[in-house]
C-alpha atoms as a PDB file:
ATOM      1  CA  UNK A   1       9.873   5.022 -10.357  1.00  0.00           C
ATOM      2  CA  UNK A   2       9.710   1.903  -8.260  1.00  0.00           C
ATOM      3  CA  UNK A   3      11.945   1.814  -5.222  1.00  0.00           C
ATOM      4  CA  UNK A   4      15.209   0.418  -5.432  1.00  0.00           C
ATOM      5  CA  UNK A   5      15.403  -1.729  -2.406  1.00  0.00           C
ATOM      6  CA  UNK A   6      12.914  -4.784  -1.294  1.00  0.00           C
ATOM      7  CA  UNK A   7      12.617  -6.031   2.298  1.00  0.00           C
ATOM      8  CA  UNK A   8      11.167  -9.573   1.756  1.00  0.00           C
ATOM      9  CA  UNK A   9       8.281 -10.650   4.206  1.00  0.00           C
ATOM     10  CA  UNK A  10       8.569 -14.174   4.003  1.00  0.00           C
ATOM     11  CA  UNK A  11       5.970 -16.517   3.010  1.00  0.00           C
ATOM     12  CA  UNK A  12       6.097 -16.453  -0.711  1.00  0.00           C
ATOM     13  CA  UNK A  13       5.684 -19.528  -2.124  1.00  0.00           C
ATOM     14  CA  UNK A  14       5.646 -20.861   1.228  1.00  0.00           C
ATOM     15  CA  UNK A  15       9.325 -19.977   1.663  1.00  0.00           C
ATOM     16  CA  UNK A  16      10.569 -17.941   5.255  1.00  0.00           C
ATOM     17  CA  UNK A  17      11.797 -14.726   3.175  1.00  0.00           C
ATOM     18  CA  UNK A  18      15.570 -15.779   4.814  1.00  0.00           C
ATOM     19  CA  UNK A  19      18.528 -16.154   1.912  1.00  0.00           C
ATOM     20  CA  UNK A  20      17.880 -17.696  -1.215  1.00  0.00           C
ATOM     21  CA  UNK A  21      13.888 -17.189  -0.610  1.00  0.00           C
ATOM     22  CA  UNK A  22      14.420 -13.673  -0.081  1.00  0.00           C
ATOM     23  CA  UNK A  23      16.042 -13.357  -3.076  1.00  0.00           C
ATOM     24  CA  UNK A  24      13.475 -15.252  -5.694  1.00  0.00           C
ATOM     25  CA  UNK A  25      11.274 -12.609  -3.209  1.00  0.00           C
ATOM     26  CA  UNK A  26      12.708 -10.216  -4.817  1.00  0.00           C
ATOM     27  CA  UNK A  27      12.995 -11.097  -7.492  1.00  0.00           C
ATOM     28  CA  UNK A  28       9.610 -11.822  -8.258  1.00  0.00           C
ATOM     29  CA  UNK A  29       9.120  -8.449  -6.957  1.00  0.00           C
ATOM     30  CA  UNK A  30      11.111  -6.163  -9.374  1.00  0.00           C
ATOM     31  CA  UNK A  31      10.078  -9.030 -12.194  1.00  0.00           C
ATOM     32  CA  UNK A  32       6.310 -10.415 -11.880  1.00  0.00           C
ATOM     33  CA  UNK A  33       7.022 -12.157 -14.813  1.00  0.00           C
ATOM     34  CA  UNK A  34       9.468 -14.882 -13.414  1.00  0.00           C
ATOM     35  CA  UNK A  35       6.696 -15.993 -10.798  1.00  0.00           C
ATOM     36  CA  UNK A  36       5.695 -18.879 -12.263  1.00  0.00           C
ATOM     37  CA  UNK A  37       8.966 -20.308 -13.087  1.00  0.00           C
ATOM     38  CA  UNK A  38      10.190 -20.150  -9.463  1.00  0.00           C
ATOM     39  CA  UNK A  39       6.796 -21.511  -8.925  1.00  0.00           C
ATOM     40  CA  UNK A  40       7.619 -24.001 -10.876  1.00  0.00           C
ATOM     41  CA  UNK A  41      10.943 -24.832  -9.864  1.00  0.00           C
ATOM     42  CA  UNK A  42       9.938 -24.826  -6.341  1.00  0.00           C
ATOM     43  CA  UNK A  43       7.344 -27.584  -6.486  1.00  0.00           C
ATOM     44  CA  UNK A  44      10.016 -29.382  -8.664  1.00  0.00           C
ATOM     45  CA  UNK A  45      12.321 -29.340  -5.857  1.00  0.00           C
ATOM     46  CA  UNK A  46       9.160 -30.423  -2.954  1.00  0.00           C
ATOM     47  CA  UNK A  47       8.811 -33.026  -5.403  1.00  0.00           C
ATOM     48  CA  UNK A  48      12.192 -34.423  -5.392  1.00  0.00           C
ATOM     49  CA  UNK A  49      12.303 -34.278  -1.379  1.00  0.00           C
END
């Protein structure tokens, strides 16, 4: 059984692992599948800056 709770280290996706980023951390984590679409939507939102 996987454990239940995820400390995020930062630097995933080139986010700092604080708030939101920690949460798409996690995420990511518990669902490996959802990755790319926060991949995705991440460069979507660089893009827009």
């Amino acid at each position: 059984m996987k454990p239940r709770l995820y400390l995020p280290r930062g630097n995933f996706l080139g986010m700092n692992g604080n708030y939101t980023a920690g949460v798409l951390e996690g995420l990511s984590h518990f669902f490996p599948e959802s990755e790319q679409l926060i991949d995705k939507a991440v460069a979507h939102v660089e893009c827009a800056r």
